[in-house]
Every structure is written in structure tokens, then in C-alpha cells.
PDB file of N, CA and C in Angstrom:
ATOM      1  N   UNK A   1      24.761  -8.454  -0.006  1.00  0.00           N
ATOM      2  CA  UNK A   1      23.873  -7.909   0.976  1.00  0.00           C
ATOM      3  C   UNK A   1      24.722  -7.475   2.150  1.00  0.00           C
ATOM      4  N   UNK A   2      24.442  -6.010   2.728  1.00  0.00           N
ATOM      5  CA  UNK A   2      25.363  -5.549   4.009  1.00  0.00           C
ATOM      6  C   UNK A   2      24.387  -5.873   4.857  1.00  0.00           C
ATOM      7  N   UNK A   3      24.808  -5.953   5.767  1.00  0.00           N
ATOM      8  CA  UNK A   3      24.162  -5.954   7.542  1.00  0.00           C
ATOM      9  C   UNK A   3      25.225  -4.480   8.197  1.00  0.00           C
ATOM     10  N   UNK A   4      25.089  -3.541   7.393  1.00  0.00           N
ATOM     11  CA  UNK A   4      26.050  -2.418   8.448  1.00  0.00           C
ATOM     12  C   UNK A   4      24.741  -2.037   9.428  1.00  0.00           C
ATOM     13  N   UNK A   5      25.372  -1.444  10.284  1.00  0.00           N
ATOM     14  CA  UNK A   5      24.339  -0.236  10.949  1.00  0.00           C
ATOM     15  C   UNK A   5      23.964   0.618  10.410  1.00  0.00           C
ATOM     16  N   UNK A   6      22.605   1.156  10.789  1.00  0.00           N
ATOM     17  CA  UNK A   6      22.014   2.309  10.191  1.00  0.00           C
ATOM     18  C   UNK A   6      20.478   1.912   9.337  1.00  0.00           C
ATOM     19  N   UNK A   7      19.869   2.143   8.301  1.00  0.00           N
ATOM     20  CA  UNK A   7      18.757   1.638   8.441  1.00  0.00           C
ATOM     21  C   UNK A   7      18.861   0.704   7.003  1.00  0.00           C
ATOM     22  N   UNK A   8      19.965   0.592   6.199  1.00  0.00           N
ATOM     23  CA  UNK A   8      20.192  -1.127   5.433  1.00  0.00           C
ATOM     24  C   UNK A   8      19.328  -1.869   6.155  1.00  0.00           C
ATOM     25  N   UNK A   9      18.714  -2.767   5.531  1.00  0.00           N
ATOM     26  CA  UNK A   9      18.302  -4.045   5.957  1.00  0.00           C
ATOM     27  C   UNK A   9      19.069  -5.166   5.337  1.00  0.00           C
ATOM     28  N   UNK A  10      18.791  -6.529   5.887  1.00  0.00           N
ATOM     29  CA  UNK A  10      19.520  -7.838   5.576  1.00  0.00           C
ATOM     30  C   UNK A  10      17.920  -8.403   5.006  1.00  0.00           C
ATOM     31  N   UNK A  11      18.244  -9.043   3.966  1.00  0.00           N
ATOM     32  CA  UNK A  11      16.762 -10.120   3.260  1.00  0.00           C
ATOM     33  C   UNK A  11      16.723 -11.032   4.073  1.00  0.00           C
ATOM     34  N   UNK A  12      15.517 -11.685   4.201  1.00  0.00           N
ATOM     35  CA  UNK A  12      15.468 -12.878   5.138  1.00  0.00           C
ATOM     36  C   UNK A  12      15.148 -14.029   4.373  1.00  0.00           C
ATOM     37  N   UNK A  13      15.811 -14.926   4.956  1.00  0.00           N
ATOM     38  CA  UNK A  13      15.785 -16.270   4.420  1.00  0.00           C
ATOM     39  C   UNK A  13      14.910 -16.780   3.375  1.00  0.00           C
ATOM     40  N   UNK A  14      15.115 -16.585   2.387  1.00  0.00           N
ATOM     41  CA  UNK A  14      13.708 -17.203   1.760  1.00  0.00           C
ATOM     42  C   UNK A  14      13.358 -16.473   0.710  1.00  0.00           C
ATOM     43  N   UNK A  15      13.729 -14.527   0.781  1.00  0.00           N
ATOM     44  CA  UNK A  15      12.712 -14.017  -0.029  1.00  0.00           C
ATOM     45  C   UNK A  15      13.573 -13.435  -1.163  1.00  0.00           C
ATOM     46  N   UNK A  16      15.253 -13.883  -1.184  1.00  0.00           N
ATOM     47  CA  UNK A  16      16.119 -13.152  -2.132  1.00  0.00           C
ATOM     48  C   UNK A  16      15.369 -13.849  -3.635  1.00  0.00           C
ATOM     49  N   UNK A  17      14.714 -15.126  -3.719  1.00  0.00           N
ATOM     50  CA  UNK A  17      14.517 -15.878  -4.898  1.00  0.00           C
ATOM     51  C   UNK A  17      13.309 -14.900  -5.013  1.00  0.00           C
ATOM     52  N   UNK A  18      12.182 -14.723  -4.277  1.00  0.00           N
ATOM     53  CA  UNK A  18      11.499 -14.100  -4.447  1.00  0.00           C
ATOM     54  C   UNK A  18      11.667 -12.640  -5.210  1.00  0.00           C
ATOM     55  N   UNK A  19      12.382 -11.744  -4.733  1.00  0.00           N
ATOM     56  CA  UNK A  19      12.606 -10.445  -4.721  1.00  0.00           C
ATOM     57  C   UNK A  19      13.098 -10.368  -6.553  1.00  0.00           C
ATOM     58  N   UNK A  20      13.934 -11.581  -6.629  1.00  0.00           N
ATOM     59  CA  UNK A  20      15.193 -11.602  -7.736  1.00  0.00           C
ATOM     60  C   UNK A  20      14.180 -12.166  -9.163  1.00  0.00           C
ATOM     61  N   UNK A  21      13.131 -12.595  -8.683  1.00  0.00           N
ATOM     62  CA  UNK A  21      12.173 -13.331  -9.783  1.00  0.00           C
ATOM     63  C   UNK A  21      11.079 -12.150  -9.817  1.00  0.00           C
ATOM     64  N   UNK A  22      11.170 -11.728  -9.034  1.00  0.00           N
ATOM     65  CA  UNK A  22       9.431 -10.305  -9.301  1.00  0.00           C
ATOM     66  C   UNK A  22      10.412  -9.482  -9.833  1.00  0.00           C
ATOM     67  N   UNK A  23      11.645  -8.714 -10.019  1.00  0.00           N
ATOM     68  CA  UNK A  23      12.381  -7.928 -10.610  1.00  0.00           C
ATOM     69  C   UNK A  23      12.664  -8.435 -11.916  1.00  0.00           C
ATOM     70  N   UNK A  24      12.908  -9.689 -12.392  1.00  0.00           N
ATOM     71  CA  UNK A  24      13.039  -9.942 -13.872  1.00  0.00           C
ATOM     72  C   UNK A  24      11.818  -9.894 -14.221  1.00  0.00           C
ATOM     73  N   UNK A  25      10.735 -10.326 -13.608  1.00  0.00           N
ATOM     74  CA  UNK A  25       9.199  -9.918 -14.543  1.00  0.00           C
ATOM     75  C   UNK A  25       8.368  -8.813 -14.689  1.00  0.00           C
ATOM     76  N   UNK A  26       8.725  -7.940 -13.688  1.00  0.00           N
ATOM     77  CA  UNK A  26       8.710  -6.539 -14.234  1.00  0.00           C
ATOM     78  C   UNK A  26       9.558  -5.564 -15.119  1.00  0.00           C
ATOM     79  N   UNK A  27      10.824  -6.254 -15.212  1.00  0.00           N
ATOM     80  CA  UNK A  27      11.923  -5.274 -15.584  1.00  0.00           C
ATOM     81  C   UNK A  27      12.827  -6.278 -17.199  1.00  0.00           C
ATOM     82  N   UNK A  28      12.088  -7.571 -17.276  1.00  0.00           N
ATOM     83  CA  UNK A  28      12.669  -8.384 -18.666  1.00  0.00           C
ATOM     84  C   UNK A  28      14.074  -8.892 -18.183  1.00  0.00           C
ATOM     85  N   UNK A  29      14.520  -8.707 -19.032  1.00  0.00           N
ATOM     86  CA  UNK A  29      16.039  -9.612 -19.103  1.00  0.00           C
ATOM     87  C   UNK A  29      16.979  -8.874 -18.442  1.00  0.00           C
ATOM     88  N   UNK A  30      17.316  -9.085 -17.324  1.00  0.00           N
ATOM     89  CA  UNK A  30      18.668  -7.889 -16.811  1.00  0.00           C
ATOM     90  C   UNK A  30      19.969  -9.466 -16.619  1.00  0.00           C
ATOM     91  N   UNK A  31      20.923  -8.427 -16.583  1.00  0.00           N
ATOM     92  CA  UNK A  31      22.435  -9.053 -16.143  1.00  0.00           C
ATOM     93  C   UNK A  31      22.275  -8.885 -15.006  1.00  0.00           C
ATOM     94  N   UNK A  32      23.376  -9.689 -13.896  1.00  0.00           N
ATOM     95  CA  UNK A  32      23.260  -9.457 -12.705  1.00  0.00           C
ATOM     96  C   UNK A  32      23.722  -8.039 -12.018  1.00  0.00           C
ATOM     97  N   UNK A  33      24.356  -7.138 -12.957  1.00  0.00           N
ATOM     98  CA  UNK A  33      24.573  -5.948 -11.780  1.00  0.00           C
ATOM     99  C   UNK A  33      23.570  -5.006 -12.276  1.00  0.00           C
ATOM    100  N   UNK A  34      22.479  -5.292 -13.484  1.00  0.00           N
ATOM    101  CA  UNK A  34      21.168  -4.176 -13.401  1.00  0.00           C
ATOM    102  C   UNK A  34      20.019  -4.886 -12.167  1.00  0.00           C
ATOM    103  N   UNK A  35      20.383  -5.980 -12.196  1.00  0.00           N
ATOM    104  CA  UNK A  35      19.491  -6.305 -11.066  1.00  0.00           C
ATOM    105  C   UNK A  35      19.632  -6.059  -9.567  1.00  0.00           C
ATOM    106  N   UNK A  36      20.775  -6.132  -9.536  1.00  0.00           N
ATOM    107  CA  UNK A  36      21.133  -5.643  -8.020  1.00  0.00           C
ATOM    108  C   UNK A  36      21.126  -3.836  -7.740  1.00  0.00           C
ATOM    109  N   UNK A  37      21.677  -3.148  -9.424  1.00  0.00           N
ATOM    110  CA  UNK A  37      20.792  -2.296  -8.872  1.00  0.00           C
ATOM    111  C   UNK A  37      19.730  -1.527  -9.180  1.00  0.00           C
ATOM    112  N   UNK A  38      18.582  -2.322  -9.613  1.00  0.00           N
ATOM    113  CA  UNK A  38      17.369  -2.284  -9.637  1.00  0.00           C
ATOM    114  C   UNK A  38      16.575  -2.412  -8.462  1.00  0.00           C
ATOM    115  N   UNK A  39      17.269  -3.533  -7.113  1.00  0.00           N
ATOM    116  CA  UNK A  39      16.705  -3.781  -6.535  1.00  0.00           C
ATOM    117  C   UNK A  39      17.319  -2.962  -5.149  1.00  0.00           C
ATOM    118  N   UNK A  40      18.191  -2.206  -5.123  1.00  0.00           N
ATOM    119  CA  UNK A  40      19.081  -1.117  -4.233  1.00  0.00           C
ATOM    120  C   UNK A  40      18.355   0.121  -4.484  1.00  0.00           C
ATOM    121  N   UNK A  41      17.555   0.588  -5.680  1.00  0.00           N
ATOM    122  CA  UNK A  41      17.150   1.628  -6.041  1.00  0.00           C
ATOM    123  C   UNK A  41      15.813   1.567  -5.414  1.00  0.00           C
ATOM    124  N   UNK A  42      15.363   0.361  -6.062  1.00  0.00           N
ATOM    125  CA  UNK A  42      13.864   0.283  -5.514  1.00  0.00           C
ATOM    126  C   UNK A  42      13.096   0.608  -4.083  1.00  0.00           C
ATOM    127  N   UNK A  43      14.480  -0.412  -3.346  1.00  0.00           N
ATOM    128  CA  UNK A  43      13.983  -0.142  -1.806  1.00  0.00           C
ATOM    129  C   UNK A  43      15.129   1.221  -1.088  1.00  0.00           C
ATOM    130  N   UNK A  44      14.995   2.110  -2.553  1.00  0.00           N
ATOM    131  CA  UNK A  44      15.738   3.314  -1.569  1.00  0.00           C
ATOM    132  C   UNK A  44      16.776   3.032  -0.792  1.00  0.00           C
ATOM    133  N   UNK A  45      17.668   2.774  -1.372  1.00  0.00           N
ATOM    134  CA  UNK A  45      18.861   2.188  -0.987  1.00  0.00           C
ATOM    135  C   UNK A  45      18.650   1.204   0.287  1.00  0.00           C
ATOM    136  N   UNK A  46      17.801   0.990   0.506  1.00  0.00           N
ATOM    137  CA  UNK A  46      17.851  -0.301   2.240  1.00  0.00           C
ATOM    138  C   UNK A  46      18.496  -1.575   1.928  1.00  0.00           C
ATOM    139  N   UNK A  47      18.643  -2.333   0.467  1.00  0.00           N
ATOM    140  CA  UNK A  47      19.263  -3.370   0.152  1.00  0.00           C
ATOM    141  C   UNK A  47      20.040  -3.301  -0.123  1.00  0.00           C
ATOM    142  N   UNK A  48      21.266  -3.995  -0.249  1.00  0.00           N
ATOM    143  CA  UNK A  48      22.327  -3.918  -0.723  1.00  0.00           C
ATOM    144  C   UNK A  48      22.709  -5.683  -1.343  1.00  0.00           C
ATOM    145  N   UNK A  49      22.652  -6.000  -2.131  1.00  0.00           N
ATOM    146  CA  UNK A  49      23.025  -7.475  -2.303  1.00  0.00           C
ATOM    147  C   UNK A  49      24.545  -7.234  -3.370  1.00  0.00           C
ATOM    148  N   UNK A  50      25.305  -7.889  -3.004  1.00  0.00           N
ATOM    149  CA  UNK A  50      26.809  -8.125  -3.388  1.00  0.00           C
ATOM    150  C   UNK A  50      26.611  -9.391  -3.834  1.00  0.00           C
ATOM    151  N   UNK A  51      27.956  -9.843  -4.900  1.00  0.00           N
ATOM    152  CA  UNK A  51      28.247 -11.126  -5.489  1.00  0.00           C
ATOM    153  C   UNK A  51      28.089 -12.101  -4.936  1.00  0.00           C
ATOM    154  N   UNK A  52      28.096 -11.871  -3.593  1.00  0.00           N
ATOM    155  CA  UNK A  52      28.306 -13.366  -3.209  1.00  0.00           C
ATOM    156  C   UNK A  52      27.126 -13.894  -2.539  1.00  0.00           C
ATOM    157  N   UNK A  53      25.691 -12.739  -2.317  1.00  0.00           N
ATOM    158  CA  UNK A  53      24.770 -13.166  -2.464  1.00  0.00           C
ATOM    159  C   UNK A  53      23.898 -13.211  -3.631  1.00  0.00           C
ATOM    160  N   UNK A  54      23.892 -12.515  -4.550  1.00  0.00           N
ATOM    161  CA  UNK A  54      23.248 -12.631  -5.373  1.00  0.00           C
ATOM    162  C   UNK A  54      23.200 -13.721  -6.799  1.00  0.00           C
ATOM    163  N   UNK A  55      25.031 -13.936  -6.814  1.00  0.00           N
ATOM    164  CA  UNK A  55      25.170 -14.820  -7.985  1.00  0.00           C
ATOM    165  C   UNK A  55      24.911 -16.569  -7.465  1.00  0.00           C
ATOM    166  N   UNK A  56      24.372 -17.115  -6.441  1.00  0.00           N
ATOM    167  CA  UNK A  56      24.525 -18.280  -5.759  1.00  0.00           C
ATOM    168  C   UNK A  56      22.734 -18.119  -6.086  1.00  0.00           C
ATOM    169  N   UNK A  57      22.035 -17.347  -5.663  1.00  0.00           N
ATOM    170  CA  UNK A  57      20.843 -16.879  -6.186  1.00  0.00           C
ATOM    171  C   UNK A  57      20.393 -16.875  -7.635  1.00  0.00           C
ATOM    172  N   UNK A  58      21.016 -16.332  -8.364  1.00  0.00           N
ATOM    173  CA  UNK A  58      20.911 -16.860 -10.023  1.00  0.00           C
ATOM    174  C   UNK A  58      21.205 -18.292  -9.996  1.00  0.00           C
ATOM    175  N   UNK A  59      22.035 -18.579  -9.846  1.00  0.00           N
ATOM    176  CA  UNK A  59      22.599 -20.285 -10.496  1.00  0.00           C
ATOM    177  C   UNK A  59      21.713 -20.864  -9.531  1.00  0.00           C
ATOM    178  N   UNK A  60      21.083 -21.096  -8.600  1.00  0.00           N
ATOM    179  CA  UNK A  60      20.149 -21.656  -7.730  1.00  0.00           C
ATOM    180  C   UNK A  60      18.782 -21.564  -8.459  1.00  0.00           C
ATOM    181  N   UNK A  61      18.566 -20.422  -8.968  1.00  0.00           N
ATOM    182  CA  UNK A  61      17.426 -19.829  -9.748  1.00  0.00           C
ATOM    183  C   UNK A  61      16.995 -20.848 -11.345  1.00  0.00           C
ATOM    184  N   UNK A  62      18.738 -20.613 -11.773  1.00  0.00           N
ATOM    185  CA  UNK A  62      18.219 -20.863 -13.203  1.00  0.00           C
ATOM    186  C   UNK A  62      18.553 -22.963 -13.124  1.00  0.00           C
ATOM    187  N   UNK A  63      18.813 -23.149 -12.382  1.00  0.00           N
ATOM    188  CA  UNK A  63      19.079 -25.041 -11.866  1.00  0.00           C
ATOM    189  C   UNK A  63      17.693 -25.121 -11.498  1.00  0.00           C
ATOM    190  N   UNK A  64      17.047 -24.361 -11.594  1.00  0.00           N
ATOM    191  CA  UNK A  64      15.844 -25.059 -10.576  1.00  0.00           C
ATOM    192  C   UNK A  64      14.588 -24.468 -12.171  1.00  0.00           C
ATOM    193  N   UNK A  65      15.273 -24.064 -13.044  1.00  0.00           N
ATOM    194  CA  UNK A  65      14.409 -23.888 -14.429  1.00  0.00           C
ATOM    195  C   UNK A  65      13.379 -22.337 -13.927  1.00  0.00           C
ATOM    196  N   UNK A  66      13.757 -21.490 -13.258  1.00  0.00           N
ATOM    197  CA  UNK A  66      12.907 -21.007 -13.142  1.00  0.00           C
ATOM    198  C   UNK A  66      13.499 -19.574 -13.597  1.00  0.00           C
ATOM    199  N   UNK A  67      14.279 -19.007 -14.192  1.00  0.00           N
ATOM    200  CA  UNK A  67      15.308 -18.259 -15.280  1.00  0.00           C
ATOM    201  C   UNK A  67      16.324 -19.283 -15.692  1.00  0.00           C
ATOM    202  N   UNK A  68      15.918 -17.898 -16.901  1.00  0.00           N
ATOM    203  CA  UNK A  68      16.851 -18.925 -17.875  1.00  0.00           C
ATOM    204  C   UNK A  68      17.699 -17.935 -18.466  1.00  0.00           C
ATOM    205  N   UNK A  69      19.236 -17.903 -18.430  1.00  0.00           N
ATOM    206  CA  UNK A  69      20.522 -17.153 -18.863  1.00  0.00           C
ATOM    207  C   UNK A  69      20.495 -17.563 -20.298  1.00  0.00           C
ATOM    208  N   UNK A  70      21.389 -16.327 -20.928  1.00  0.00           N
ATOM    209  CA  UNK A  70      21.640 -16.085 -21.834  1.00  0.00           C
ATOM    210  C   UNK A  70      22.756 -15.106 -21.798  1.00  0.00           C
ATOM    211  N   UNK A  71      23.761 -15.344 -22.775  1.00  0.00           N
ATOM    212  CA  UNK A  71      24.748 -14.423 -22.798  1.00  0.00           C
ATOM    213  C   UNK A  71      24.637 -13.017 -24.025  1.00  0.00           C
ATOM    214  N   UNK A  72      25.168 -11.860 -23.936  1.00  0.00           N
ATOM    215  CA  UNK A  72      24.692 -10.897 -24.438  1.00  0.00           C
ATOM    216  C   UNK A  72      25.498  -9.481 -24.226  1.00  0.00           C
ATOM    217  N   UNK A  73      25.376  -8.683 -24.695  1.00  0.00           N
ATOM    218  CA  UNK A  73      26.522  -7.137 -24.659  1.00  0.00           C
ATOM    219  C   UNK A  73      26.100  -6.391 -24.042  1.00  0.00           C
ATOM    220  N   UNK A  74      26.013  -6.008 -23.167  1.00  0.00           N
ATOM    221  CA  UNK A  74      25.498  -4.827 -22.264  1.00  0.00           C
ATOM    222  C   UNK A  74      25.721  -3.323 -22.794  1.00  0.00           C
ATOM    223  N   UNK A  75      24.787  -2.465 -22.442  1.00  0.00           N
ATOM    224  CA  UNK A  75      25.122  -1.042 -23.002  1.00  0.00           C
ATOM    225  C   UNK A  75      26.652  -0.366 -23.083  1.00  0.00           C
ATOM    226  N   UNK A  76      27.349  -0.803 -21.717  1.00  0.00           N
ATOM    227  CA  UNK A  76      28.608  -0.464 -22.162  1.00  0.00           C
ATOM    228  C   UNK A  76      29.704  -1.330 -22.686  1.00  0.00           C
ATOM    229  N   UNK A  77      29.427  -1.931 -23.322  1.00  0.00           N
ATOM    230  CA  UNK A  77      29.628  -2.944 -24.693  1.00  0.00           C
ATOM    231  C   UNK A  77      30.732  -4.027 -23.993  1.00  0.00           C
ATOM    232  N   UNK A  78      29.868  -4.758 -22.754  1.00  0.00           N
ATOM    233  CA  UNK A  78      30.635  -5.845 -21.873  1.00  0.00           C
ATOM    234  C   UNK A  78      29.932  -7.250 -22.542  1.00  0.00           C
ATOM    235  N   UNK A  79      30.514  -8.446 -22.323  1.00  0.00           N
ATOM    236  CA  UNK A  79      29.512  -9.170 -22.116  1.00  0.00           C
ATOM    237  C   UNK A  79      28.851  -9.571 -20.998  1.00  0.00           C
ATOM    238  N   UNK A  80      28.016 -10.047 -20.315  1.00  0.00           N
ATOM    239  CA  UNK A  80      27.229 -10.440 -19.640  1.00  0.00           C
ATOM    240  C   UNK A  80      26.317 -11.624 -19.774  1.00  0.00           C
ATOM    241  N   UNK A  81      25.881 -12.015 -18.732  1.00  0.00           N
ATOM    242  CA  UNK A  81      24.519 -13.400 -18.767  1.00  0.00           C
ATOM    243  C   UNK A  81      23.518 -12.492 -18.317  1.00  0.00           C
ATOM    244  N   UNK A  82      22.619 -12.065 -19.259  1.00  0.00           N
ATOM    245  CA  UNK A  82      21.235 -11.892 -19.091  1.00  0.00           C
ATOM    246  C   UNK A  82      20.502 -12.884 -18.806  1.00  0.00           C
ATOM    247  N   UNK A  83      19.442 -12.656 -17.683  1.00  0.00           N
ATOM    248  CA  UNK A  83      18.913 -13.754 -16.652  1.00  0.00           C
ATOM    249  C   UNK A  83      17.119 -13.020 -17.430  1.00  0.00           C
ATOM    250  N   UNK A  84      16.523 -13.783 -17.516  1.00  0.00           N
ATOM    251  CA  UNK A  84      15.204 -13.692 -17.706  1.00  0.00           C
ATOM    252  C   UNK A  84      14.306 -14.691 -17.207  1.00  0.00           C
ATOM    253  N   UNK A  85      13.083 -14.318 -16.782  1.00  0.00           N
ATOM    254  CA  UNK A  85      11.656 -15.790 -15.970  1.00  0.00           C
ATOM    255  C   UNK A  85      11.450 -16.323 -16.799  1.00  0.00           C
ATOM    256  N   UNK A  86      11.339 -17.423 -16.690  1.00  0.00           N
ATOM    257  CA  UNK A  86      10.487 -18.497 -17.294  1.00  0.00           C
ATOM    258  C   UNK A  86       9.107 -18.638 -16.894  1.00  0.00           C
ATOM    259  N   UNK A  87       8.425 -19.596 -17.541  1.00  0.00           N
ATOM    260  CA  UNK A  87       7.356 -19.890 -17.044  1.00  0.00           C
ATOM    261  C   UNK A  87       7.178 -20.558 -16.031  1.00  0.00           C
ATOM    262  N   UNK A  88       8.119 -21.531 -15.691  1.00  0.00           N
ATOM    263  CA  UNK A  88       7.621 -22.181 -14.432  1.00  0.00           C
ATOM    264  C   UNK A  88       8.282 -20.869 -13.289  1.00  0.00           C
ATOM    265  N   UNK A  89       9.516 -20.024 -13.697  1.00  0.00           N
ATOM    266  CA  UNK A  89       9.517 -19.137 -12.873  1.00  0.00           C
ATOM    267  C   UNK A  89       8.481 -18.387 -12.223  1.00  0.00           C
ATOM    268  N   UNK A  90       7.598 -17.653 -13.672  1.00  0.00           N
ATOM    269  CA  UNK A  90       6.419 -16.888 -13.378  1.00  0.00           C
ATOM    270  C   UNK A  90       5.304 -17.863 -12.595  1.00  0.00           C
ATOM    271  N   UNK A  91       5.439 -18.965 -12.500  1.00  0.00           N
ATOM    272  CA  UNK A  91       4.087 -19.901 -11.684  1.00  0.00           C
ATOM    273  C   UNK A  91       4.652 -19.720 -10.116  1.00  0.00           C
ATOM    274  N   UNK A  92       6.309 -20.206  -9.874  1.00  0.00           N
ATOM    275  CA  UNK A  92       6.808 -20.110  -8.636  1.00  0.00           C
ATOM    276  C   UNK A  92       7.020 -18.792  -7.705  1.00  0.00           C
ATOM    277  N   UNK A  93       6.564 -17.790  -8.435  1.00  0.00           N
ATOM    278  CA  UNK A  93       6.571 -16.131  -8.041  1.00  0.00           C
ATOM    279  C   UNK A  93       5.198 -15.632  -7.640  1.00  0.00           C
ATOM    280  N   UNK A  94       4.341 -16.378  -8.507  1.00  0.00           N
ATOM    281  CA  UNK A  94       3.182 -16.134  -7.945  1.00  0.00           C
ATOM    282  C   UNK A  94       2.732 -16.653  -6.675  1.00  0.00           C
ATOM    283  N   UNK A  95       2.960 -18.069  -6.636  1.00  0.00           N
ATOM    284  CA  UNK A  95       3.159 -19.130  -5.413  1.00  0.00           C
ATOM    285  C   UNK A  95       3.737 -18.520  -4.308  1.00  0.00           C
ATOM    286  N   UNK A  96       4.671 -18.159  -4.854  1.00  0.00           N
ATOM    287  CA  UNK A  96       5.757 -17.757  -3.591  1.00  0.00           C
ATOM    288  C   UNK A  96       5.175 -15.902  -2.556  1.00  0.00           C
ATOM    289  N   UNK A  97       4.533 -15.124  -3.799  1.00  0.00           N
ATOM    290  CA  UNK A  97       4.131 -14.105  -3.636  1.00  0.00           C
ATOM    291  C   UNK A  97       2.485 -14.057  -2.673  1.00  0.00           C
ATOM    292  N   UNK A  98       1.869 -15.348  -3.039  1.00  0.00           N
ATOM    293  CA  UNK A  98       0.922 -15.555  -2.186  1.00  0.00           C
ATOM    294  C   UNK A  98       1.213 -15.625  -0.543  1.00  0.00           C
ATOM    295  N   UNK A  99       2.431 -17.253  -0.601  1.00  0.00           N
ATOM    296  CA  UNK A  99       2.740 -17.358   0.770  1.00  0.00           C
ATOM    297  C   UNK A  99       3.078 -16.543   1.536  1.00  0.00           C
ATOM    298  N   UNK A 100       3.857 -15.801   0.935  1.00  0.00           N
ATOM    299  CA  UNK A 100       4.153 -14.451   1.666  1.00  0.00           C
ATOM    300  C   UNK A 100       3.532 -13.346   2.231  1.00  0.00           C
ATOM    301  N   UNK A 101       2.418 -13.247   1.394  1.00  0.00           N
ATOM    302  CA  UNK A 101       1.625 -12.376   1.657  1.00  0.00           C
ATOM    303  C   UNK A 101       0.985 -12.801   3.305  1.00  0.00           C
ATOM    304  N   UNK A 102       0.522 -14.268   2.891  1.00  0.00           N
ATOM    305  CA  UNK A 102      -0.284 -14.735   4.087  1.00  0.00           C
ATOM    306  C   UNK A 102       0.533 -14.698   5.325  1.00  0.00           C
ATOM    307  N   UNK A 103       1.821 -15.490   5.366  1.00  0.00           N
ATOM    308  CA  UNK A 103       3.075 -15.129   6.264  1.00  0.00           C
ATOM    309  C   UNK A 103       3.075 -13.773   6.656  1.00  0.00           C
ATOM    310  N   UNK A 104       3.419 -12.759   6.202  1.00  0.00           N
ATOM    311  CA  UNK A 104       3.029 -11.559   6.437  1.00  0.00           C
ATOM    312  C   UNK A 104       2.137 -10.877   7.476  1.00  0.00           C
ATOM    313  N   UNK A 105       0.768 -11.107   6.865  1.00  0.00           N
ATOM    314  CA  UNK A 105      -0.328 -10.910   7.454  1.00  0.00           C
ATOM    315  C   UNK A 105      -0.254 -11.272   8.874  1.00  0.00           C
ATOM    316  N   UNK A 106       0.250 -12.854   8.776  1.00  0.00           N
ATOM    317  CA  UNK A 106       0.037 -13.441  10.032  1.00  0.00           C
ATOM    318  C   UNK A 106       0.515 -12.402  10.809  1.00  0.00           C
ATOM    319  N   UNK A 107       2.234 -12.343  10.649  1.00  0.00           N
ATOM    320  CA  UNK A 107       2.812 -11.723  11.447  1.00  0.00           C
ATOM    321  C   UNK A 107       2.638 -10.395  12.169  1.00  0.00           C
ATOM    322  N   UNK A 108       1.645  -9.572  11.026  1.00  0.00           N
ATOM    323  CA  UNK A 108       1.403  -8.597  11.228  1.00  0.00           C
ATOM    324  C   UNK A 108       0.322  -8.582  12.361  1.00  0.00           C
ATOM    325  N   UNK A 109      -0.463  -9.451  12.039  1.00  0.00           N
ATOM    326  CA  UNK A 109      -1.676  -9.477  13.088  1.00  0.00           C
ATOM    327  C   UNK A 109      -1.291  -9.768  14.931  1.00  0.00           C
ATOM    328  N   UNK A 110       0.026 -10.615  14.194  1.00  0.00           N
ATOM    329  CA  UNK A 110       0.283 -11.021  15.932  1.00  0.00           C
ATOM    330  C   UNK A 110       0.948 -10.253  16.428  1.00  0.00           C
ATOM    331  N   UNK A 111       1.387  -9.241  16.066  1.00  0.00           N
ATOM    332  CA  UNK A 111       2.111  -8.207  16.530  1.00  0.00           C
ATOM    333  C   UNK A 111       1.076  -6.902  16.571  1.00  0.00           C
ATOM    334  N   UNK A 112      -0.055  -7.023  16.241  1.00  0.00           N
ATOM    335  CA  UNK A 112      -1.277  -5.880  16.183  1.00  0.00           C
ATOM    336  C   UNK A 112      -1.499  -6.642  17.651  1.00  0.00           C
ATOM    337  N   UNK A 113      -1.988  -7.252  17.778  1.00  0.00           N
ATOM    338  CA  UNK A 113      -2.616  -7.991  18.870  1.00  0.00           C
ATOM    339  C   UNK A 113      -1.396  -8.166  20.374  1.00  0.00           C
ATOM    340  N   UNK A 114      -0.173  -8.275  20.247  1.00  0.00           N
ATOM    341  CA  UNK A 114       0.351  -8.195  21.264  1.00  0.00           C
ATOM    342  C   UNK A 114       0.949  -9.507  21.411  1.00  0.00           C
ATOM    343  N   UNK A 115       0.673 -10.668  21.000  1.00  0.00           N
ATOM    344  CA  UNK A 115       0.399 -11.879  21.235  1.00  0.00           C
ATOM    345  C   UNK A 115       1.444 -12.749  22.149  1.00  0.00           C
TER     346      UNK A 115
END
């Protein structure tokens, strides 16, 4: 993830597990560099996540049972650990996708309002 200037953004605390678990359940089994840039593409280049945030994020991910790796050949005939959700993943994404939402909202409102 960069923090340069210009309009990149930095993820905030909390939502890289998020972001990294709604991208394997829409998108199946990726290795870690279709995911990073799956998720650079998505938000129109504003993200940027590098190794050293993203792979601390998998192994955090799949220790906590919520992907589960597998090793495998990638199109240009590398190997790789394909990362895919689990089920308790898919329960903790939904969970997590709620709080957020509401977090969100809040924020949004208190900043509609002036507060």
C-alpha cells in the first residue's frame, strides 16, 4: 500500500481483511499478485497494496481459518499459493461487511450534520 501524494489512498485499519475476503468471493481462488491486482484495478488505481502489506494479511487471514491456501501453477506457468474463502471466511465478511456499513453511515451522518 503507497501513501504517495496525489489521489492514492492508504486502507484504514481494519478493512484490508475485509477488502482481501470480498475479492476472493467474488473472484474464487486468486494468488496473491491477482489479488492485489484485482483490487488496484477495481478502485481505479487509488489502492496500491505491496508485499509487505498484503502477504501479513493472507497468513493473518488463513491462521484465523478464514482462507484457505493451496499451492498451484499460475497462467504463466509459476507456482503460487492460491488463497480461496472458506466458510467461516464467508460468515466473517458478511459480519464484517455489515459493521461497516453501519460505521459508515454513522460517519456519514455526522459529517451531513456538521457535528
Amino acid at each position: 500500500m503507497t501513501s504517495e501524494a496525489g489521489d492514492r489512498m492508504a486502507v484504514l485499519q481494519g478493512t484490508l481483511d475485509l477488502i482481501v475476503l470480498r475479492t476472493l468471493k467474488s473472484m474464487g481462488p486468486q494468488h496473491a499478485y491477482a489479488i492485489s491486482t484485482r483490487i488496484q484495478q477495481f478502485s481505479e488505481d487509488l489502492l496500491h497494496l505491496n508485499q509487505g502489506t498484503l502477504y501479513p494479511a493472507l497468513v493473518r487471514l488463513e491462521q484465523q481459518g478464514r482462507i484457505k491456501g493451496t499451492w498451484g501453477t499460475t497462467e504463466s506457468n509459476r507456482e503460487a499459493k492460491f488463497y480461496a474463502i472458506t466458510k467461516a471466511g464467508e460468515k466473517a465478511l458478511a459480519e464484517e461487511t455489515l459493521r461497516w456499513r453501519r460505521m459508515s453511515g454513522l460517519v456519514d451522518k455526522l459529517l451531513s450534520e456538521g457535528a
